[in-house]
Structures are given as C-alpha cells and as structure tokens.
C-alpha atoms as a PDB file:
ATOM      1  CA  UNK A   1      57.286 -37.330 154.550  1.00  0.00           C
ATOM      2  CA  UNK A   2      59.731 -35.224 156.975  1.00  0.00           C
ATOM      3  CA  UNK A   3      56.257 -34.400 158.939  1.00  0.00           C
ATOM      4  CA  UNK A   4      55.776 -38.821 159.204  1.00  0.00           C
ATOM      5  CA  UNK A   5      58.988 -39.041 160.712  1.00  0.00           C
ATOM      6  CA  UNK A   6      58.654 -36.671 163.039  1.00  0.00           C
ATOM      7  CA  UNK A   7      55.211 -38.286 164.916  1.00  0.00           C
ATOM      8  CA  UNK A   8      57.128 -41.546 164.843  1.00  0.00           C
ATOM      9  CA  UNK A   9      59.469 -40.323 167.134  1.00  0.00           C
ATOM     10  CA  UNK A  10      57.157 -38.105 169.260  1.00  0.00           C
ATOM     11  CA  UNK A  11      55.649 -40.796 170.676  1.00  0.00           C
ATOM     12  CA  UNK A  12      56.738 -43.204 173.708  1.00  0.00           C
ATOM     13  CA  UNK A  13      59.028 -45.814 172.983  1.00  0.00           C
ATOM     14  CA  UNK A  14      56.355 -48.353 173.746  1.00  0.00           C
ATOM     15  CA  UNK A  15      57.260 -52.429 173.011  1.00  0.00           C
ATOM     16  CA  UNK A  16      53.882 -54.081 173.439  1.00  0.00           C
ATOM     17  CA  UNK A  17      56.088 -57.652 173.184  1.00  0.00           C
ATOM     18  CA  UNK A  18      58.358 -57.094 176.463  1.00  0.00           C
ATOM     19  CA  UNK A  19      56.923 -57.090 180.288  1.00  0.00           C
ATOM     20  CA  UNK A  20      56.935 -53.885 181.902  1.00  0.00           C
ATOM     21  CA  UNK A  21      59.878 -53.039 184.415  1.00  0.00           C
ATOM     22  CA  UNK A  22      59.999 -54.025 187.689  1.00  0.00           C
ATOM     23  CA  UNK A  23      59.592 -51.140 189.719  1.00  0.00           C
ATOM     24  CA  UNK A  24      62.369 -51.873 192.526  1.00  0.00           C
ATOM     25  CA  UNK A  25      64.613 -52.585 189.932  1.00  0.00           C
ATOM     26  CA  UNK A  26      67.513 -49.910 189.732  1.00  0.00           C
ATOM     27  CA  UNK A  27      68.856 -48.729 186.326  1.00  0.00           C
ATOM     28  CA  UNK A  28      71.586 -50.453 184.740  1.00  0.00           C
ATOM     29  CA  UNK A  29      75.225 -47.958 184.974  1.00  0.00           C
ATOM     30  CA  UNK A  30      78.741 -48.352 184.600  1.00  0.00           C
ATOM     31  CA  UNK A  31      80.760 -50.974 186.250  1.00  0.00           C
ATOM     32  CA  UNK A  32      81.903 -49.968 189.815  1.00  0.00           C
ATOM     33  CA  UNK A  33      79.117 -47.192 189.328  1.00  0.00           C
ATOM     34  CA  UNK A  34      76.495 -46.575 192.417  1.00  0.00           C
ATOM     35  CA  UNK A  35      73.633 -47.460 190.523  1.00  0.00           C
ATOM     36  CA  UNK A  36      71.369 -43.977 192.319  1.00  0.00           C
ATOM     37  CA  UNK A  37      74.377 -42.031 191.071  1.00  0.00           C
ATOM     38  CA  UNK A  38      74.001 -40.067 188.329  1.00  0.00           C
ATOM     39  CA  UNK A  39      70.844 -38.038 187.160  1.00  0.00           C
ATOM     40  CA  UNK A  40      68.591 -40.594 184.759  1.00  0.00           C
ATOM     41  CA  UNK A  41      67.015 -39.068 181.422  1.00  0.00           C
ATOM     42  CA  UNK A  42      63.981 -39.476 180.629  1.00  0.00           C
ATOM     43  CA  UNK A  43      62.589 -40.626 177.756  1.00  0.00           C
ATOM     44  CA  UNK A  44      61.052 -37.676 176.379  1.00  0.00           C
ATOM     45  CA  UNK A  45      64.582 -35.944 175.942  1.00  0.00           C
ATOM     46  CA  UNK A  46      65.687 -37.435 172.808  1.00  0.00           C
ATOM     47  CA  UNK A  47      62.329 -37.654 171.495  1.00  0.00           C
ATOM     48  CA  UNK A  48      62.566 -33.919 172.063  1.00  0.00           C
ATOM     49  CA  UNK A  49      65.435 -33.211 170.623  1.00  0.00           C
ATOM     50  CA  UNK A  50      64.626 -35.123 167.214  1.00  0.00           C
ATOM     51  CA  UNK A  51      61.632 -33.177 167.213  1.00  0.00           C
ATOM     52  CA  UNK A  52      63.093 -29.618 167.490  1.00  0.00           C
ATOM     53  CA  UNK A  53      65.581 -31.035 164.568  1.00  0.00           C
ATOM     54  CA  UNK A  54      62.566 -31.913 162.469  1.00  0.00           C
ATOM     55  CA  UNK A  55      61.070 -28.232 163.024  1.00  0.00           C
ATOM     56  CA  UNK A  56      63.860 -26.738 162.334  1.00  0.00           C
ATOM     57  CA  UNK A  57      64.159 -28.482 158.661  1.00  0.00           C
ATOM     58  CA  UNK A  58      60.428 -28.008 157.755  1.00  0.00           C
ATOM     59  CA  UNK A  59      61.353 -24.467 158.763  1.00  0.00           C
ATOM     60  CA  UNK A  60      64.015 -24.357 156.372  1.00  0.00           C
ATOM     61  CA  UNK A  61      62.043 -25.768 153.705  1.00  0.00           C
ATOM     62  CA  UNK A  62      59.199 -23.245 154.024  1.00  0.00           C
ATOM     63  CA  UNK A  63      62.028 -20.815 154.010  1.00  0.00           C
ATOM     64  CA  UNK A  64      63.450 -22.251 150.562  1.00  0.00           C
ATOM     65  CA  UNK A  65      59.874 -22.170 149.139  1.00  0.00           C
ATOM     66  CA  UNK A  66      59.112 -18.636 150.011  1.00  0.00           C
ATOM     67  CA  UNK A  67      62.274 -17.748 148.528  1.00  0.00           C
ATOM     68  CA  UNK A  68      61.855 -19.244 145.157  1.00  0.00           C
ATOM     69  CA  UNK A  69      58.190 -17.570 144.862  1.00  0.00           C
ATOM     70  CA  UNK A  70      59.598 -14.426 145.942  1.00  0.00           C
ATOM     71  CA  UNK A  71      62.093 -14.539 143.392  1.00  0.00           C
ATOM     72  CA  UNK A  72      60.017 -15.794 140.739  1.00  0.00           C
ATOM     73  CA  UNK A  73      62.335 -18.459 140.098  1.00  0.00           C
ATOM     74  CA  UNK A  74      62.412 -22.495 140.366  1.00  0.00           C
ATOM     75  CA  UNK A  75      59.008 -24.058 141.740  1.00  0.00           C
ATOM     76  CA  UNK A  76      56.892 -20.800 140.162  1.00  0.00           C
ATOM     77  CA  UNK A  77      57.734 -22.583 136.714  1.00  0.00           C
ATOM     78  CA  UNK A  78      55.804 -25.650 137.886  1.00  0.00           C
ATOM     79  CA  UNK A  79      53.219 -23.198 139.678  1.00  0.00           C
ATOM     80  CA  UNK A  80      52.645 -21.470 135.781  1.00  0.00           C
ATOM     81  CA  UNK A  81      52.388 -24.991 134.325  1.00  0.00           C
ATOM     82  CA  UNK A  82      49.955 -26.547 136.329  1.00  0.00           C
ATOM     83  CA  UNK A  83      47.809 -23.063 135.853  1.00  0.00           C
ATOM     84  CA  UNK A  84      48.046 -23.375 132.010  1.00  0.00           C
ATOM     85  CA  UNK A  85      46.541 -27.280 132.399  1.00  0.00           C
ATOM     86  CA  UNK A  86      43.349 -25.877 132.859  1.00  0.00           C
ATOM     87  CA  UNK A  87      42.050 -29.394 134.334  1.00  0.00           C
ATOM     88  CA  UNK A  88      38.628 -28.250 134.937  1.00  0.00           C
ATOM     89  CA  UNK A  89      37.301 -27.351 131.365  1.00  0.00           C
ATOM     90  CA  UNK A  90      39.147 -30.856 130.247  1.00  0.00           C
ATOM     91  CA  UNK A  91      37.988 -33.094 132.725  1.00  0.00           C
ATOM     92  CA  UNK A  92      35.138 -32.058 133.878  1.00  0.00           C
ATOM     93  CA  UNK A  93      33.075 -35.290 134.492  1.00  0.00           C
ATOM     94  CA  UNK A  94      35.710 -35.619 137.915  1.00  0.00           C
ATOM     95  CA  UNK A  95      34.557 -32.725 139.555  1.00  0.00           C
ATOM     96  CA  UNK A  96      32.343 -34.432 142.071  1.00  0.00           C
ATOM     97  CA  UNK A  97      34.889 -36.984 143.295  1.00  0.00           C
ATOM     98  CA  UNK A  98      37.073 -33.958 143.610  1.00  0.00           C
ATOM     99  CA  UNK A  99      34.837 -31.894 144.996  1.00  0.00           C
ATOM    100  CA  UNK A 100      34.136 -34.568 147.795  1.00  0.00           C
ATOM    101  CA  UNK A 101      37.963 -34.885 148.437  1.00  0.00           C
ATOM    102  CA  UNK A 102      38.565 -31.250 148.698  1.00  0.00           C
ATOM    103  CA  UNK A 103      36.503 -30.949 151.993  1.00  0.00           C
ATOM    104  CA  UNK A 104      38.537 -33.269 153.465  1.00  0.00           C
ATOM    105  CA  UNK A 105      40.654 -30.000 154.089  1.00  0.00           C
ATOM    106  CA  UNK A 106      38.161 -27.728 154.980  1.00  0.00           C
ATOM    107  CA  UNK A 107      38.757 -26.316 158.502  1.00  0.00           C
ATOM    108  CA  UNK A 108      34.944 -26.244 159.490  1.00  0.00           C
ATOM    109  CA  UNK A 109      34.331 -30.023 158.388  1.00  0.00           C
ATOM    110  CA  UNK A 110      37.360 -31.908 159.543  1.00  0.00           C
ATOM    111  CA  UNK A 111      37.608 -29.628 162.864  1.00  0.00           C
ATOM    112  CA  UNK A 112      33.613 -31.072 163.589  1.00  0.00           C
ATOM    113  CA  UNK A 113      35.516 -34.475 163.002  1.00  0.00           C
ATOM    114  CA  UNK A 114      38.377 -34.274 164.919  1.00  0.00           C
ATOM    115  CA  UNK A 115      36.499 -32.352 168.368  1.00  0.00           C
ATOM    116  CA  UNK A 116      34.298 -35.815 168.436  1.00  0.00           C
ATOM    117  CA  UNK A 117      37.094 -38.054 168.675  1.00  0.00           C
ATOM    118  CA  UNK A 118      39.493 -36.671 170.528  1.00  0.00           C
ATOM    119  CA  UNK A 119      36.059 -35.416 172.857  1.00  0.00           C
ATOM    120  CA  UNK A 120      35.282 -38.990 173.053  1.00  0.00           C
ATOM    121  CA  UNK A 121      38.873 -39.939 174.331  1.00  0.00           C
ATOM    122  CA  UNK A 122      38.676 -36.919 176.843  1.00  0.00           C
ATOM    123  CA  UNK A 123      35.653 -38.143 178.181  1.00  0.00           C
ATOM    124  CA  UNK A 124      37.037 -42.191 178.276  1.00  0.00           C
ATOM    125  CA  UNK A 125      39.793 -40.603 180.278  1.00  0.00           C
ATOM    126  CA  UNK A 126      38.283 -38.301 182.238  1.00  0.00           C
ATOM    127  CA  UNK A 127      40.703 -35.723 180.855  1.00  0.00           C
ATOM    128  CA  UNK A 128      41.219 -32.241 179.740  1.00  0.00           C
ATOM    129  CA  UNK A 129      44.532 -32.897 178.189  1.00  0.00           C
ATOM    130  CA  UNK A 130      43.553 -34.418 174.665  1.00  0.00           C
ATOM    131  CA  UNK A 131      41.168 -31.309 174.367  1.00  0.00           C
ATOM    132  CA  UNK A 132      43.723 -29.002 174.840  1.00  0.00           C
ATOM    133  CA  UNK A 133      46.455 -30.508 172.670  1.00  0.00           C
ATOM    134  CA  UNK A 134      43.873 -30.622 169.976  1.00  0.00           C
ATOM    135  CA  UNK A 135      42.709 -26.676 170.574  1.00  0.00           C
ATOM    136  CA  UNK A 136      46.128 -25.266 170.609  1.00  0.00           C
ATOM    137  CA  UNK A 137      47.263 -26.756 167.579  1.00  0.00           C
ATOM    138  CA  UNK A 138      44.405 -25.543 165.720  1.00  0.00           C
ATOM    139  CA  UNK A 139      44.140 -22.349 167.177  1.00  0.00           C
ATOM    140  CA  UNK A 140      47.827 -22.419 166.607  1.00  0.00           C
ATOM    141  CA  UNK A 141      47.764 -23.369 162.821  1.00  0.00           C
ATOM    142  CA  UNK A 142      45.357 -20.356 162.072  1.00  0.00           C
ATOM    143  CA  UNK A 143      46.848 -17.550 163.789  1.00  0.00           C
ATOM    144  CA  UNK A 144      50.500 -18.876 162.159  1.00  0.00           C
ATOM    145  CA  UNK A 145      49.175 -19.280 158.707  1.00  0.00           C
ATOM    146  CA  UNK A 146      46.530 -16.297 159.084  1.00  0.00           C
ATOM    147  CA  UNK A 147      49.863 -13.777 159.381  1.00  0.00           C
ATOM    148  CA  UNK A 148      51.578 -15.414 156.339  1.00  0.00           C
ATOM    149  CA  UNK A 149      48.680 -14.995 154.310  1.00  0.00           C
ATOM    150  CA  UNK A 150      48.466 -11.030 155.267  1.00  0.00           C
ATOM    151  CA  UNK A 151      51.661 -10.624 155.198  1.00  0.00           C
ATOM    152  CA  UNK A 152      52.487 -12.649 151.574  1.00  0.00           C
ATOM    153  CA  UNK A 153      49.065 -11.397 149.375  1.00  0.00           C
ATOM    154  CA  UNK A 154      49.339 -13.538 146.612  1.00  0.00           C
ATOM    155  CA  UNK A 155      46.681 -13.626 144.552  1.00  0.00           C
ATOM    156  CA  UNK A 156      44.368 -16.071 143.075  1.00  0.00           C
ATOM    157  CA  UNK A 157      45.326 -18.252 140.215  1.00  0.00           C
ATOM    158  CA  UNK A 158      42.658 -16.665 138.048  1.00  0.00           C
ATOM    159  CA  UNK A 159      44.604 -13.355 138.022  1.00  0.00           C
ATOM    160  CA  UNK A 160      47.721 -15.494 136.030  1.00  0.00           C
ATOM    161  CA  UNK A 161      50.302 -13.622 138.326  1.00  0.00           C
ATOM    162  CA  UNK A 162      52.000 -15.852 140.506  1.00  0.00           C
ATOM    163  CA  UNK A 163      53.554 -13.176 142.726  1.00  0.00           C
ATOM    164  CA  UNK A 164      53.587 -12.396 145.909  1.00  0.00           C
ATOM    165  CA  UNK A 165      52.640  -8.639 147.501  1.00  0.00           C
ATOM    166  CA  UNK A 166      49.833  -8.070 145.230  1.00  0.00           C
ATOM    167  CA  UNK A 167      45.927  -8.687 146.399  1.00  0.00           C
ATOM    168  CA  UNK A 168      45.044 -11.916 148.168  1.00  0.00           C
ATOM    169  CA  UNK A 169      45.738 -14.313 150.610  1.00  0.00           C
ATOM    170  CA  UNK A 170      46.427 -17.367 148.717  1.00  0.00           C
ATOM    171  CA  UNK A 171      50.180 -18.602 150.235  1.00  0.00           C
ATOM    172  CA  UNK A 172      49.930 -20.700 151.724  1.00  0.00           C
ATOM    173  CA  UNK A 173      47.199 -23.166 151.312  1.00  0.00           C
ATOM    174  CA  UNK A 174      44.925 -22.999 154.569  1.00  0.00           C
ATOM    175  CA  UNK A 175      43.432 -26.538 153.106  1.00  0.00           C
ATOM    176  CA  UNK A 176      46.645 -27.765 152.810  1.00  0.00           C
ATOM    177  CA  UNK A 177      47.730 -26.729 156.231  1.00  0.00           C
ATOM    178  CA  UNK A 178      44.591 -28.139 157.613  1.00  0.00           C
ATOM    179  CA  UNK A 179      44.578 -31.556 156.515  1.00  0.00           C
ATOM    180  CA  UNK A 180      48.119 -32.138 157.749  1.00  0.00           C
ATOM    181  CA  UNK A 181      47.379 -31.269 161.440  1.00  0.00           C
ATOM    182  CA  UNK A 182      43.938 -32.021 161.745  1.00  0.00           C
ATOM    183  CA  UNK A 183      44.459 -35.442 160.502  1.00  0.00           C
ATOM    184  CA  UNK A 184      47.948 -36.060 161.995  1.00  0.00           C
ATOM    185  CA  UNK A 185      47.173 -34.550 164.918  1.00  0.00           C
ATOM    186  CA  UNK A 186      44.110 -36.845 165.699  1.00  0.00           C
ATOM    187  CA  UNK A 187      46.078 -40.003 164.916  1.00  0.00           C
ATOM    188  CA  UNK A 188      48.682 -39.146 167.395  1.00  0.00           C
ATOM    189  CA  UNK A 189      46.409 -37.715 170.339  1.00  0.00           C
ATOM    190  CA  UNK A 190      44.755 -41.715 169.507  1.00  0.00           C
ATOM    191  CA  UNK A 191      48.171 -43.240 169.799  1.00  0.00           C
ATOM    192  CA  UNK A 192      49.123 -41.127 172.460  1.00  0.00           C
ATOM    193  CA  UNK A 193      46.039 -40.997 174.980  1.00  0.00           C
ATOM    194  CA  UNK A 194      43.838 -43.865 173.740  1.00  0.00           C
ATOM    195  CA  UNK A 195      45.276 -46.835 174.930  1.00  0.00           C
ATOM    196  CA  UNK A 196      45.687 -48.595 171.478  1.00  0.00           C
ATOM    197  CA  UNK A 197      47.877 -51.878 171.680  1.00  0.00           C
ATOM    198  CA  UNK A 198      50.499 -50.741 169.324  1.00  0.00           C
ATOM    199  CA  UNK A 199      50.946 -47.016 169.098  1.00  0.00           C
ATOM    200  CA  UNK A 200      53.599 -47.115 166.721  1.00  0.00           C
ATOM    201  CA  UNK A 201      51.568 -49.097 163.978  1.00  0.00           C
ATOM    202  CA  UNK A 202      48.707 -47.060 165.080  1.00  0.00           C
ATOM    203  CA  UNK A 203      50.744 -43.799 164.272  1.00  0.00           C
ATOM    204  CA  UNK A 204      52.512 -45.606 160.806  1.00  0.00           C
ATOM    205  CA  UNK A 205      48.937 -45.648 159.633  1.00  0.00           C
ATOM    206  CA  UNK A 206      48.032 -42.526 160.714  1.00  0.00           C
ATOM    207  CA  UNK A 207      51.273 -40.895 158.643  1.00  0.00           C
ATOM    208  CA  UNK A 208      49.960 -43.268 155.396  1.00  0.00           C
ATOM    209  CA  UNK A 209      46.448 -41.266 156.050  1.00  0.00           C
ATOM    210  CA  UNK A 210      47.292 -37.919 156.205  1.00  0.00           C
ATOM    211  CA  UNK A 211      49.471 -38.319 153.438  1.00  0.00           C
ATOM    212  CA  UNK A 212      46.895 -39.473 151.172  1.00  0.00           C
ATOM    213  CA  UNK A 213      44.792 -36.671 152.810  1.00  0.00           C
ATOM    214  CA  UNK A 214      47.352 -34.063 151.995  1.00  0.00           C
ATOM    215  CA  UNK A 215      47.727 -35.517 148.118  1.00  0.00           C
ATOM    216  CA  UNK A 216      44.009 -35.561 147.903  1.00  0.00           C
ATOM    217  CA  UNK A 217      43.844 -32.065 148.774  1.00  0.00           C
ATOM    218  CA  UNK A 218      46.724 -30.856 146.688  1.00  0.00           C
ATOM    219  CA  UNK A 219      44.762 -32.504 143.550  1.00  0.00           C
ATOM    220  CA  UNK A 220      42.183 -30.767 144.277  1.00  0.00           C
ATOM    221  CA  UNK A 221      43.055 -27.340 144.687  1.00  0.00           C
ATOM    222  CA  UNK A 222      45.434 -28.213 141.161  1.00  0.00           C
ATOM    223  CA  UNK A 223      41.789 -28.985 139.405  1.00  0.00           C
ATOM    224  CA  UNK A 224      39.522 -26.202 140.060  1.00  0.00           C
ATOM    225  CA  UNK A 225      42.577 -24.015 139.690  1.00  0.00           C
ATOM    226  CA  UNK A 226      41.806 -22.278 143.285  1.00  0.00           C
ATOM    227  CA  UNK A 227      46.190 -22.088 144.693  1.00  0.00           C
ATOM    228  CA  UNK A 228      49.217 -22.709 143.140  1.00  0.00           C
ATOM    229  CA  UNK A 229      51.341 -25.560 143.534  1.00  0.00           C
ATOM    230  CA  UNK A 230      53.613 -23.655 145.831  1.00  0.00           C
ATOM    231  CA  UNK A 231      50.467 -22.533 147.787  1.00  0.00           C
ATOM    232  CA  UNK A 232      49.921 -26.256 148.430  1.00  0.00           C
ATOM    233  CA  UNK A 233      53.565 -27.275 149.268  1.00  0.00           C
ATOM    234  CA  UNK A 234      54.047 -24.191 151.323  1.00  0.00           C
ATOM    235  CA  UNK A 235      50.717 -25.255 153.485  1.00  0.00           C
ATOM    236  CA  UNK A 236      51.873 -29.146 153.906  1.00  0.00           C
ATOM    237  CA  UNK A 237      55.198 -27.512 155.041  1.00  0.00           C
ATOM    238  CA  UNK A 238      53.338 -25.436 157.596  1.00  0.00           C
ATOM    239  CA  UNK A 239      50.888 -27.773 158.773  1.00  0.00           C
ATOM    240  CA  UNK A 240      53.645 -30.512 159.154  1.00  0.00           C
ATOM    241  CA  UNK A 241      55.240 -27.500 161.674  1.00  0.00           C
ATOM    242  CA  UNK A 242      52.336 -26.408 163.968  1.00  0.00           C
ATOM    243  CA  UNK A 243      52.288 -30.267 164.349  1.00  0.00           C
ATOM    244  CA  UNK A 244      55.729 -31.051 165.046  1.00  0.00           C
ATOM    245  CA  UNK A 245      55.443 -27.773 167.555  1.00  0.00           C
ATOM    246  CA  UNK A 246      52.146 -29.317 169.221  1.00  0.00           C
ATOM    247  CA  UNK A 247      53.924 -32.512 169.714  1.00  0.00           C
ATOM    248  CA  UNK A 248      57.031 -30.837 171.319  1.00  0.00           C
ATOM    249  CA  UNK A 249      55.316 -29.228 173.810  1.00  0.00           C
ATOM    250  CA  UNK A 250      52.828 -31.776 174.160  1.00  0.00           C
ATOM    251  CA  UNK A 251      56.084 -33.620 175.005  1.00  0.00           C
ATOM    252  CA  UNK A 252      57.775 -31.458 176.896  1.00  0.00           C
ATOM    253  CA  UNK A 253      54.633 -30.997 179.634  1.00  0.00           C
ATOM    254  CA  UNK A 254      55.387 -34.577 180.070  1.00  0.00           C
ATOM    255  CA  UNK A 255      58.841 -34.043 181.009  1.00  0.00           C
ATOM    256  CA  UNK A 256      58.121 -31.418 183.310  1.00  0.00           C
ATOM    257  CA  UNK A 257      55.592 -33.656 184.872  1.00  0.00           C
ATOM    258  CA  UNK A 258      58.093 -36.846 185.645  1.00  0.00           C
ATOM    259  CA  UNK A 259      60.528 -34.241 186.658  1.00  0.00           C
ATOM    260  CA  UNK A 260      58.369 -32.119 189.363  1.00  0.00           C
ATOM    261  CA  UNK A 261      57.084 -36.058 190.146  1.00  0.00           C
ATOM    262  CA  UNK A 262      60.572 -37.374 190.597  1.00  0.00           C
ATOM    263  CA  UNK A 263      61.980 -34.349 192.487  1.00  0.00           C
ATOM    264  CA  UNK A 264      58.417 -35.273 195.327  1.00  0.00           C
ATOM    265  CA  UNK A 265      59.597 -38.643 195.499  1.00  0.00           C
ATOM    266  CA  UNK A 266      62.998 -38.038 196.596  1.00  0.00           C
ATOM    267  CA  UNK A 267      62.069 -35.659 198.918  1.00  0.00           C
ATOM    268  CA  UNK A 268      59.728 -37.932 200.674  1.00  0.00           C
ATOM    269  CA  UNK A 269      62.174 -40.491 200.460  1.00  0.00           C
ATOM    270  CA  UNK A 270      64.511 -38.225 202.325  1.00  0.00           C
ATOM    271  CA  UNK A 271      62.012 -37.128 204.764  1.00  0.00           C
ATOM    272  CA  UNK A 272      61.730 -40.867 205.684  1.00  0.00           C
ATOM    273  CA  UNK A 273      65.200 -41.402 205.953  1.00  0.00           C
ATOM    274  CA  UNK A 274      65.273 -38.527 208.434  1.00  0.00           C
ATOM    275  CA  UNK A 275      62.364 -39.382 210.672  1.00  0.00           C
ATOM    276  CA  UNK A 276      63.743 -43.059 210.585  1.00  0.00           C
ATOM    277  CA  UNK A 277      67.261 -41.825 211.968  1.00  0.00           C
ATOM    278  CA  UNK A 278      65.314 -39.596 214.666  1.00  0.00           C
ATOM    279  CA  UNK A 279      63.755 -42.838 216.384  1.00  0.00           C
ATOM    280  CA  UNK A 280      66.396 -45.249 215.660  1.00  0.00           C
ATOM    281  CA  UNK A 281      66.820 -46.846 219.856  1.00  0.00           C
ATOM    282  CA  UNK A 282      70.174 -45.475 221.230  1.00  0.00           C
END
C-alpha cells in the first residue's frame, strides 16, 4: 500500500467544502511582515518532496527483494512453496474465473482500456497532456522492466529453479507491473484532469481498485504456476515506481508552469509600474 499513499499525496490539495480564494487577497505572513515579501511555495513542492520519499522506499524495497532472490535466501522459501502447491491440477474447476482475472494485467488489453479513457478526457479538454502522461508511463514501465528482465533471466517456474542468471525473463512480473500503473495511473489522470467533485475520494477508490487488481493478478500467476511469488512482488514494487515517477514529473511540469507564469506576471506588473511613473503630471 506504499504505492496508495503515494497518489494520495500527488494530487492537489483540493477541499470541495471551502470557497475558492479571493484573488486580491494577499497571503497570510508573519506579524510586522510585508505581506509581498518573501518568495511563496507552491503547492506542488511538498507534494513533491513526499513523492521522491515514496520512490525512494519502493526503490529500496525492490532492492531488498532482488537481494533475497539473489541470495537464495528469505522470500525464495515462500517462492518454492507456493511452486510445490501445484494449484492447477487441484483446483482445476477455477481456471476460468482465473483465467478472466489474469487479463486484467495483460499489457495489450488494459492499455486498449486505459487509451479510451484517458483519450476521452483529452478530447473533453481539448488537451494533449493526459495523453502524454499516460504514454510515458507506459512506455516508461516497459523499457524499465524490459532491462530487469534481460538483465535478471530467471526462469520459468516449470524449470523448479528459482534462480536468477539462468534462461528467462521471468523477474519481475510484467503483469504485475502492468496492473499497478495502468490502473493507478488512469484513476489519477481522472482525478487529476477530469474535473471530478472530490479527487481525493475519487483517487481513495482508485488505490482500493488497483489493489484488488494487483491481488487478482498475483493469484493468478500463483495458479497456473507461470512466476514466482517474488516475480509478482518484485513487479507491484516496480509498477508502484514508474507510477510514483510519472506523477513526480507530472507534478513537477506543473511547478514549472506556475513558476514561468508567476515570474510574467511580475514582470508586467513592473512594466506597469514603470510606464505609470513615466506619465505621472509634474
């Protein structure tokens, strides 16, 4: 749930309840303070900066992983036990329902999905922007996971050898991966560019969603036997990255934008100022 925290705070803080500002109004400072003194921070800065805390401790959980299946020690026990279930030949009357629920991580599938909403929304707004967020975090999410997987080769759980630097490109999960930025990455591009009345329920529901996507998907690929568990964990890890990273700069192209906008007001303000002193009557 690190991932849910982190698109709770990369949104706006937006309070549905309470008027808007009044746009002549200055900022509230310290007493005795000249209320234009002082340079004003934006709101985006500490959403920022919880963000790049957030990536920085799914990064060091994808680390810890990767260590432990390197070694061969820790999570690879659970990785041999859920192998030696064998799910499939017990329980085979599920498969369907399962079978159903594992698309819901297929990159072809949920990518078809996700370009018709956030298409829709880009076309409501008359927009590039949602487009693009939604493009770079996919084409983000395969080139990142795409070099793990070459670089990793872990095998299939088939083989029963659950190390890494053999044949394959099983670690990590590319279904896992998917469903936690295809799905949380819609529900915030909704929250963020669709005008919903309360983006922060909006994007609490959205975190509930992909979560049951993500467990869904992890079930799954435990049944037909098709990546270990670590496979799965290390692809929610990396998904729940590309989208904290897609957020950020999402984020961050926002602050850039008040900023060059703020630095053009002031200097038409002072251009004013100027041209008023020029024809004040002597």
């Amino acid at each position: 749930m690190t991932s849910a925290k982190a698109w709770l705070h990369a949104l706006p803080d937006v309070d549905s309840s309470s008027p808007p500002p009044d746009k002549g109004a200055e900022a509230p400072g310290p007493a005795g303070a000249d209320p234009g003194s002082g340079p004003r921070r934006h709101p985006a800065d500490g959403q920022i900066r919880r963000g790049l805390v957030s990536l920085g401790v799914l990064t060091g959980l994808l680390a810890v992983v990767t260590i432990q299946v390197a070694t061969g020690t820790g999570l690879v026990r659970l990785d041999v036990a859920a192998h030696n279930l064998d799910l499939e030949n017990h329980w085979s009357r599920t498969w369907v329902v399962l079978k159903v629920l594992e698309v819901l991580g297929q990159r072809g599938p949920t990518a078809l999905e996700a370009l018709l909403v956030v298409g829709w929304i880009a076309r409501w707004r008359r927009d590039w922007r949602p487009l693009l967020v939604l493009g770079g975090g996919l084409l983000t999410l395969n080139a990142f996971v795409g070099v793990l997987k070459i670089v990793f080769e872990r095998g299939k759980p088939y083989y029963g050898n659950p190390d890494l630097f053999t044949t394959g490109m099983m670690f990590p999960s590319g279904h896992a991966s998917n469903a936690v930025l295809t799905w949380g990455i819609v529900g915030y591009i909704i929250a963020r560019y669709a005008r919903v009345r309360n983006p922060r329920r909006w994007l609490q529901w959205t975190a509930v969603v992909t979560t049951g996507v993500m467990i869904a998907v992890g079930v799954a690929s435990v049944y037909y036997d098709t990546h270990w568990v670590t496979d799965l964990v290390a692809g929610w890890i990396a998904g729940g990255m590309v989208l904290q990273a897609t957020v950020l700069v999402d984020r961050w192209v926002d602050r850039r934008e008040a900023a060059a906008l703020a630095e053009r007001v002031v200097s038409l303000a002072d251009r004013a100022r100027r041209r008023s002193r020029d024809y004040e009557p002597v």
